[in-house]
PDB file of N, CA and C in Angstrom:
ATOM      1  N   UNK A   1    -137.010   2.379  -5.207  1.00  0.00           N
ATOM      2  CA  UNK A   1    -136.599   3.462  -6.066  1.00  0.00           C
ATOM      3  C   UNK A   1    -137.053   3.211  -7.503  1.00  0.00           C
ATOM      4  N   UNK A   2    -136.978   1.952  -7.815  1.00  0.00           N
ATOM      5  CA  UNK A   2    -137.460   1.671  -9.400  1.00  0.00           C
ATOM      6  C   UNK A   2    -138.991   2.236  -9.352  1.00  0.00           C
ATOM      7  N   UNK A   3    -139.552   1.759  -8.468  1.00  0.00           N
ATOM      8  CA  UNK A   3    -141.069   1.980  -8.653  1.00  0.00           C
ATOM      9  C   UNK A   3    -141.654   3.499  -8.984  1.00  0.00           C
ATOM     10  N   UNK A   4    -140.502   4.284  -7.952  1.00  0.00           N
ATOM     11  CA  UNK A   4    -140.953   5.769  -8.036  1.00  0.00           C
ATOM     12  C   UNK A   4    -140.854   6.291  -9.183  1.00  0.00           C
ATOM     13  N   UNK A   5    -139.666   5.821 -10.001  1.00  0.00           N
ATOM     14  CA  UNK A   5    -138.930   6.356 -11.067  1.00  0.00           C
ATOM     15  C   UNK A   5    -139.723   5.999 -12.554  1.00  0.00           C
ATOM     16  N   UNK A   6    -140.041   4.455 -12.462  1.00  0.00           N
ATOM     17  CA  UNK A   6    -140.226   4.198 -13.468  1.00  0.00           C
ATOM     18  C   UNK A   6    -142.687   3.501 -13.344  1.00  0.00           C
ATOM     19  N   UNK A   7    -142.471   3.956 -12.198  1.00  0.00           N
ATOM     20  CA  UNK A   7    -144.219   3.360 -12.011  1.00  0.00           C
ATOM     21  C   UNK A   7    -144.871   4.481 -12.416  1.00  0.00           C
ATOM     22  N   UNK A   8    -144.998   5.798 -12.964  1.00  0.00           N
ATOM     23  CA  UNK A   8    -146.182   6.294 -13.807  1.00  0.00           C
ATOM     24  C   UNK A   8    -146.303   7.433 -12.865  1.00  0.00           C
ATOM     25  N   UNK A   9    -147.185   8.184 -13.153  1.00  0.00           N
ATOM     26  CA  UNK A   9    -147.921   8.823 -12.641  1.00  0.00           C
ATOM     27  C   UNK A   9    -149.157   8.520 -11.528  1.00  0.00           C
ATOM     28  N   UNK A  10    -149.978   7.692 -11.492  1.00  0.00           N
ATOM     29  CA  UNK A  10    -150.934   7.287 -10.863  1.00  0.00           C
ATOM     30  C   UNK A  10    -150.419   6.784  -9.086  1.00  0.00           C
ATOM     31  N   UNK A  11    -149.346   5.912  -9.584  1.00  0.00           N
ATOM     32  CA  UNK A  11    -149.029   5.563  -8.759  1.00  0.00           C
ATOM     33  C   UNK A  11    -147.433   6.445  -7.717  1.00  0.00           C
ATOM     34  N   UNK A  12    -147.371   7.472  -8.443  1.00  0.00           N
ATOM     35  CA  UNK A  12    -145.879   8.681  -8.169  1.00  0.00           C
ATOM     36  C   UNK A  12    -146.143   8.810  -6.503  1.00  0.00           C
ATOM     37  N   UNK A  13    -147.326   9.478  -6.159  1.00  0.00           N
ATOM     38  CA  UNK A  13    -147.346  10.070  -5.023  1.00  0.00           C
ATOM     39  C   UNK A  13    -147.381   8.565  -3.572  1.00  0.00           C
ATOM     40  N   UNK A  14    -147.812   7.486  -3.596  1.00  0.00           N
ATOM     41  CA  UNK A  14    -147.400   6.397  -3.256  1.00  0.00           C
ATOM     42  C   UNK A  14    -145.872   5.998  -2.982  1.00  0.00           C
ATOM     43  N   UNK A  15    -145.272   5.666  -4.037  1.00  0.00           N
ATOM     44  CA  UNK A  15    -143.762   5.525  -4.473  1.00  0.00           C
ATOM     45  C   UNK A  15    -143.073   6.747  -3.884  1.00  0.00           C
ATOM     46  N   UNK A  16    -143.140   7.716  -3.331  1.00  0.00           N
ATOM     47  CA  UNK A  16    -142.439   8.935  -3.274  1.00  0.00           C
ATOM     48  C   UNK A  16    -142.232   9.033  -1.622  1.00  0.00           C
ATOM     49  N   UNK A  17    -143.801   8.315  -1.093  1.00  0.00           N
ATOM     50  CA  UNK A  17    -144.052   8.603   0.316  1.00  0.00           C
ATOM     51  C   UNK A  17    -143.222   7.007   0.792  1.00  0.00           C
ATOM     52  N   UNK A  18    -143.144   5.884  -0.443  1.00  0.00           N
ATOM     53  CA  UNK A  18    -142.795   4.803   0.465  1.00  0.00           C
ATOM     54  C   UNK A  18    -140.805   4.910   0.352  1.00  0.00           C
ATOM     55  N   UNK A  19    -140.689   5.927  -0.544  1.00  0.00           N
ATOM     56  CA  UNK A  19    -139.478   5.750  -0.955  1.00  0.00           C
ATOM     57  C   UNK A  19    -138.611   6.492   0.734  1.00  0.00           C
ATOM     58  N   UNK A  20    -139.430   7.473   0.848  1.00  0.00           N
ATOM     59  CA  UNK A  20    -138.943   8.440   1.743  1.00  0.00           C
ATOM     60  C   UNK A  20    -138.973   8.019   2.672  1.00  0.00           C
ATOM     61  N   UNK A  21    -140.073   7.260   2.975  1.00  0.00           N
ATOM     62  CA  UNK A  21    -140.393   6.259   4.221  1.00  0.00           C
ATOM     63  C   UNK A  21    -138.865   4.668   4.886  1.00  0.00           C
ATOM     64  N   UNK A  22    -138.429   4.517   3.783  1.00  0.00           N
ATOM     65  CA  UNK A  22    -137.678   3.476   3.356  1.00  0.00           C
ATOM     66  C   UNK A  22    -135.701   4.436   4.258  1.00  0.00           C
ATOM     67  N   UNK A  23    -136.132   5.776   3.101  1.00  0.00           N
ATOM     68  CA  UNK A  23    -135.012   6.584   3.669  1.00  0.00           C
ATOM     69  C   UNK A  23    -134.555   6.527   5.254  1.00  0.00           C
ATOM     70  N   UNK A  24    -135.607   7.092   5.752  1.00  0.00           N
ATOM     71  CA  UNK A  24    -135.733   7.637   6.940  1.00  0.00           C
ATOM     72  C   UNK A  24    -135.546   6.277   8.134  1.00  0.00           C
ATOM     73  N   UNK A  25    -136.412   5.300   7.440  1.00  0.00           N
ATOM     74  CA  UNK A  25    -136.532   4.492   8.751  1.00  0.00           C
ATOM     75  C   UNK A  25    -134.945   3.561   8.339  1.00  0.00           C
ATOM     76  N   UNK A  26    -134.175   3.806   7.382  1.00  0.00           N
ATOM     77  CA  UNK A  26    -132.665   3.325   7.859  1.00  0.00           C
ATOM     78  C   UNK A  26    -131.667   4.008   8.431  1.00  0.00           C
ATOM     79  N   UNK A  27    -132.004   5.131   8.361  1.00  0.00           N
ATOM     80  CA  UNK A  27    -131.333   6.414   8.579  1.00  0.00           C
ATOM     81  C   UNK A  27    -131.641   6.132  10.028  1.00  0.00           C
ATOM     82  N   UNK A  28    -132.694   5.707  10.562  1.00  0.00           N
ATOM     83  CA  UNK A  28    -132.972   5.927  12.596  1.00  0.00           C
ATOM     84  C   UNK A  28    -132.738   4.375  12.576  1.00  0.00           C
ATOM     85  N   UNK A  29    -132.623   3.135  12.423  1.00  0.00           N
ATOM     86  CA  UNK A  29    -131.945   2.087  12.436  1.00  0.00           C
ATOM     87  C   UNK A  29    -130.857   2.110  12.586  1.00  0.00           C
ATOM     88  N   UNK A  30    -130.036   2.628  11.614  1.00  0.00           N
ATOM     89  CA  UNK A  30    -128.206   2.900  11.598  1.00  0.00           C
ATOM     90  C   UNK A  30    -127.652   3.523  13.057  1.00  0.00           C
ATOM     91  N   UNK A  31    -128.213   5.235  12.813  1.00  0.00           N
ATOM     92  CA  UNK A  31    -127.718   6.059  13.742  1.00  0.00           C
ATOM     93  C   UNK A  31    -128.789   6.392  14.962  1.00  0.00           C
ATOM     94  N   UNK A  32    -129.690   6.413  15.244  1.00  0.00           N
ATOM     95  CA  UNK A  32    -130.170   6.707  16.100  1.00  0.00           C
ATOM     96  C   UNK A  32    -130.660   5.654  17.492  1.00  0.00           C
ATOM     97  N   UNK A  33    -130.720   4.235  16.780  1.00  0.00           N
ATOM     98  CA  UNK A  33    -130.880   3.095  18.044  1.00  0.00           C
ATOM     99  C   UNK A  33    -129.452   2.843  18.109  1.00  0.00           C
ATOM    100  N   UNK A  34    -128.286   3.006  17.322  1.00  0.00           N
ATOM    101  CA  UNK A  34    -127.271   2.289  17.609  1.00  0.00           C
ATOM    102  C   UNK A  34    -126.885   3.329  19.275  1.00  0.00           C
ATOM    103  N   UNK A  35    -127.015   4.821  18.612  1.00  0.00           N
ATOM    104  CA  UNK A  35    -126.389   5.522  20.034  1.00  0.00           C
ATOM    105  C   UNK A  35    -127.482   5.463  21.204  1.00  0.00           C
ATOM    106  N   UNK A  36    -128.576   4.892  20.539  1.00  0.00           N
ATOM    107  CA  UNK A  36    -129.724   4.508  22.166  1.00  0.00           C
ATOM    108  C   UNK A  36    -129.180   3.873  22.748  1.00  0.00           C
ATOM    109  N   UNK A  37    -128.699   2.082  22.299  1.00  0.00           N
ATOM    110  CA  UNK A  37    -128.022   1.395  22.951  1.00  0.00           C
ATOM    111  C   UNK A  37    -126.582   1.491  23.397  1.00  0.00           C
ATOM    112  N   UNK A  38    -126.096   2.650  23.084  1.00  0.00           N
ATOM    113  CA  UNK A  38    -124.825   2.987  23.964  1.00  0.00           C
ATOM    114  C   UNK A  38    -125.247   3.893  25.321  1.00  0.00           C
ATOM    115  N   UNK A  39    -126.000   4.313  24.535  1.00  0.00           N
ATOM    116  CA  UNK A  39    -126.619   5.580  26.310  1.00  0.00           C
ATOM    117  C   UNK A  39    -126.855   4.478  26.982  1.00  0.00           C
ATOM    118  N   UNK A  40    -128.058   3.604  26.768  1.00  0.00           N
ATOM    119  CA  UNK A  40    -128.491   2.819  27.689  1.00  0.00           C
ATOM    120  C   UNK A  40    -127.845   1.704  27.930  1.00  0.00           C
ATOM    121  N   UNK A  41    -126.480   2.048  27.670  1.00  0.00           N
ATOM    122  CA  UNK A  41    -125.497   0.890  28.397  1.00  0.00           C
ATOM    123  C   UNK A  41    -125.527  -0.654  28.086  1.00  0.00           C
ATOM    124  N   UNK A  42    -125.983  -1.054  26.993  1.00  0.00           N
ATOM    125  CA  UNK A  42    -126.318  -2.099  26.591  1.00  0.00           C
ATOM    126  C   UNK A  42    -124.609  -3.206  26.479  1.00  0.00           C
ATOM    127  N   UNK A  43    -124.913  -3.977  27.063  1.00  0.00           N
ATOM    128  CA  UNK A  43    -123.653  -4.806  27.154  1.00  0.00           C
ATOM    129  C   UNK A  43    -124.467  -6.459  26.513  1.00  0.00           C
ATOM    130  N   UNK A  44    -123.414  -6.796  25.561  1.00  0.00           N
ATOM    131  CA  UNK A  44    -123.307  -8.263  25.139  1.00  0.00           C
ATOM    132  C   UNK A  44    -123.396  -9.164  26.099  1.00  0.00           C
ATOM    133  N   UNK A  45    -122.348  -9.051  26.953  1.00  0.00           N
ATOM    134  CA  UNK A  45    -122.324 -10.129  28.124  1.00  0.00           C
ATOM    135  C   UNK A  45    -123.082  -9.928  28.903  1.00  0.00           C
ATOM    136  N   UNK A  46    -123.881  -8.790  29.105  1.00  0.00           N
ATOM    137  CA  UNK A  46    -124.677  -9.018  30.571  1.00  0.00           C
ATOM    138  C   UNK A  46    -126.275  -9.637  29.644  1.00  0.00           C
ATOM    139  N   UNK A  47    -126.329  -9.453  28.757  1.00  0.00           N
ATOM    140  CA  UNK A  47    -127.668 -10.264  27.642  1.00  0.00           C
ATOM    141  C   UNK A  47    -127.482 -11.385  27.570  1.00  0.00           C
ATOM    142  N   UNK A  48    -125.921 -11.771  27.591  1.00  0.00           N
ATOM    143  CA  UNK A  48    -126.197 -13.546  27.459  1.00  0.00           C
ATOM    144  C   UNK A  48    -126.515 -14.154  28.988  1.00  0.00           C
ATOM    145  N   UNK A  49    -125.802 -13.215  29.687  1.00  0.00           N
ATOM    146  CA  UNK A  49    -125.966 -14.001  31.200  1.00  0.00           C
ATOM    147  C   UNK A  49    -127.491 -14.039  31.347  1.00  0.00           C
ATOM    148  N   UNK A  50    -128.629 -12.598  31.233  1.00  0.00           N
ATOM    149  CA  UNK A  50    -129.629 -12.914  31.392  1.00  0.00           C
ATOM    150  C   UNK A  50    -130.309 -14.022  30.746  1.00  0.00           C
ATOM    151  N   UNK A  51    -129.984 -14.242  29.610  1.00  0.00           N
ATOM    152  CA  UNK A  51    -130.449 -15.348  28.410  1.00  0.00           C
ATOM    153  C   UNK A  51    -130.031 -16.697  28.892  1.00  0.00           C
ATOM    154  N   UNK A  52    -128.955 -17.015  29.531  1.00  0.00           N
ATOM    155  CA  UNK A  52    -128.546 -18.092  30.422  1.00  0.00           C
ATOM    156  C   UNK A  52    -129.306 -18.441  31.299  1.00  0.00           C
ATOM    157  N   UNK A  53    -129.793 -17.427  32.810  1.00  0.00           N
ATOM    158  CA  UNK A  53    -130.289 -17.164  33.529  1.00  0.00           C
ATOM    159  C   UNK A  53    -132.175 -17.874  33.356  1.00  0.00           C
ATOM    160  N   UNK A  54    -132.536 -17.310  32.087  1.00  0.00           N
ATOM    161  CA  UNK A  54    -134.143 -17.695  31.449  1.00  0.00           C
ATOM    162  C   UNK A  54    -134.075 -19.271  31.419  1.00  0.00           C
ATOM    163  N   UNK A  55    -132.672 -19.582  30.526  1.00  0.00           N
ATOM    164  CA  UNK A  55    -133.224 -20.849  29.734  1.00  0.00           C
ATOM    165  C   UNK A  55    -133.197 -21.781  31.145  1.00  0.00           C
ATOM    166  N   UNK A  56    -132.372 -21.705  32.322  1.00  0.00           N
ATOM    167  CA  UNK A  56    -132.249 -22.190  33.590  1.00  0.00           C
ATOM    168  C   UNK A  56    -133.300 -22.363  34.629  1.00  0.00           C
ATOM    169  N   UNK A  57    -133.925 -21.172  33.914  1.00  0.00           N
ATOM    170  CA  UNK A  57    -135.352 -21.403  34.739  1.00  0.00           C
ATOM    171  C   UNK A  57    -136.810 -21.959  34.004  1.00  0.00           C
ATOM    172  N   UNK A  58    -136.783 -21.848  32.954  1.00  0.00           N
ATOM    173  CA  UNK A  58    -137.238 -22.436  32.158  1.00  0.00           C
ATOM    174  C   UNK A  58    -136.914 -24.000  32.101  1.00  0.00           C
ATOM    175  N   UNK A  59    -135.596 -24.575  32.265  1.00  0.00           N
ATOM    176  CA  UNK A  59    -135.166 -26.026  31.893  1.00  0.00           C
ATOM    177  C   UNK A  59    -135.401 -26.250  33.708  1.00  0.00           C
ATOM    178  N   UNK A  60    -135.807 -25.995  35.188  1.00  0.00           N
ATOM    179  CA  UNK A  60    -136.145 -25.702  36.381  1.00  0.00           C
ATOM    180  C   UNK A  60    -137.902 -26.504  36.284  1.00  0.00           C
ATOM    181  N   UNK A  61    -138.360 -25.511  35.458  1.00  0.00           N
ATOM    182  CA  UNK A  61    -139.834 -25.801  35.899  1.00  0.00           C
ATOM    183  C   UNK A  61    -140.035 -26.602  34.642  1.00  0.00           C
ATOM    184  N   UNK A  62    -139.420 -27.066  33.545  1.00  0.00           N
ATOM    185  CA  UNK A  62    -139.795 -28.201  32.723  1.00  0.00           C
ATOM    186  C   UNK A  62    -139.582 -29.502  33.681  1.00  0.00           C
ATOM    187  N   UNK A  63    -138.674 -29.539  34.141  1.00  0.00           N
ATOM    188  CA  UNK A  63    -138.150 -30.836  35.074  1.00  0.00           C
ATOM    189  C   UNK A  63    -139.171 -31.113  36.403  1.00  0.00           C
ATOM    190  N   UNK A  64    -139.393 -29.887  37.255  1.00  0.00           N
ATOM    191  CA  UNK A  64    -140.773 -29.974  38.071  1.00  0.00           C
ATOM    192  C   UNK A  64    -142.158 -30.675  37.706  1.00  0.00           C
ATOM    193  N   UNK A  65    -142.330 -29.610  36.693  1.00  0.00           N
ATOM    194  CA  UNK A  65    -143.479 -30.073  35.613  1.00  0.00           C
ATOM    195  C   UNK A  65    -143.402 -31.372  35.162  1.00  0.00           C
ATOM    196  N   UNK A  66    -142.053 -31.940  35.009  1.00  0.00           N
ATOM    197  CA  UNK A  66    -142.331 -33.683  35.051  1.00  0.00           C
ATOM    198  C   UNK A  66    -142.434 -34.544  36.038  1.00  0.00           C
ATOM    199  N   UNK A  67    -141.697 -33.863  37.079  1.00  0.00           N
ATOM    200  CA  UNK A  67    -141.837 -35.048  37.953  1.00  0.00           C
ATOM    201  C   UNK A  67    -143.136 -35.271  38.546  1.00  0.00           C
ATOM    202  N   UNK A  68    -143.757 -33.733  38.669  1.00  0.00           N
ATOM    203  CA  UNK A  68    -145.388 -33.557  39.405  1.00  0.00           C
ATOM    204  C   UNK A  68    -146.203 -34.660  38.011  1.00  0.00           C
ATOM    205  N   UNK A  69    -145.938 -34.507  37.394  1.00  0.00           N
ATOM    206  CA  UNK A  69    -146.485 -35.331  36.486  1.00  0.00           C
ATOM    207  C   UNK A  69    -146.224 -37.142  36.544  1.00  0.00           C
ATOM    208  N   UNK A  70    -145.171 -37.437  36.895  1.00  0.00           N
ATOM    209  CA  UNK A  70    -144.706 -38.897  37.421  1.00  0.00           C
ATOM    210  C   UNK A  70    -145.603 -39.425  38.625  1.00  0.00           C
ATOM    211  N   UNK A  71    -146.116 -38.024  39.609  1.00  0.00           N
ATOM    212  CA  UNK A  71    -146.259 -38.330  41.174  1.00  0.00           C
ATOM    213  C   UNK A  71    -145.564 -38.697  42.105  1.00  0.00           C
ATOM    214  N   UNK A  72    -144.536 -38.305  42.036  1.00  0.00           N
ATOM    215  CA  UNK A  72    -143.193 -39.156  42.650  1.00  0.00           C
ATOM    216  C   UNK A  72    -143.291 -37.657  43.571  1.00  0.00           C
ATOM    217  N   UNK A  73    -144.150 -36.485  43.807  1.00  0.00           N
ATOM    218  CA  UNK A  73    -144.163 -35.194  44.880  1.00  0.00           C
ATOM    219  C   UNK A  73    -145.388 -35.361  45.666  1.00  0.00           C
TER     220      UNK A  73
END
C-alpha cells in the first residue's frame, strides 16, 4: 500500500495491479480454501494417520535398504 500511495506516477499502474493482486489473493486464502476444505471433508486426524502411515513406510524400506546392503539377504 505504501508503494501505491507514495511511489509516483511511473510506477502507479504497477503498485495498483500488485496492490489488488495482494487484496484478492487473501480474500481466496481466508474464505474460499478454508470452505474447500470443509466440502472436501478434510479431517486433522485422518492427515496425521496418513503422515504416520508414510513415515512407516519410509522408516520399512530404509531398514531393507540396509540390511540388502550388509548382505545378510
Amino acid at each position: 500500500a505504501t508503494l501505491l500511495f507514495f511511489g509516483g506516477e511511473i510506477i502507479y499502474g504497477f503498485s495498483f495491479t500488485l496492490f489488488i493482486g495482494i487484496i484478492v489473493g487473501t480474500y481466496s486464502s481466508i474464505f474460499i480454501a478454508a470452505t474447500l476444505l470443509v466440502q472436501l471433508k478434510f479431517s486433522v486426524e485422518n492427515f496425521k494417520i496418513k503422515e504416520i502411515e508414510k513415515l512407516k513406510k519410509i522408516k520399512e524400506k530404509k531398514e531393507l535398504r540396509a540390511i540388502y546392503e550388509q548382505g545378510t539377504i
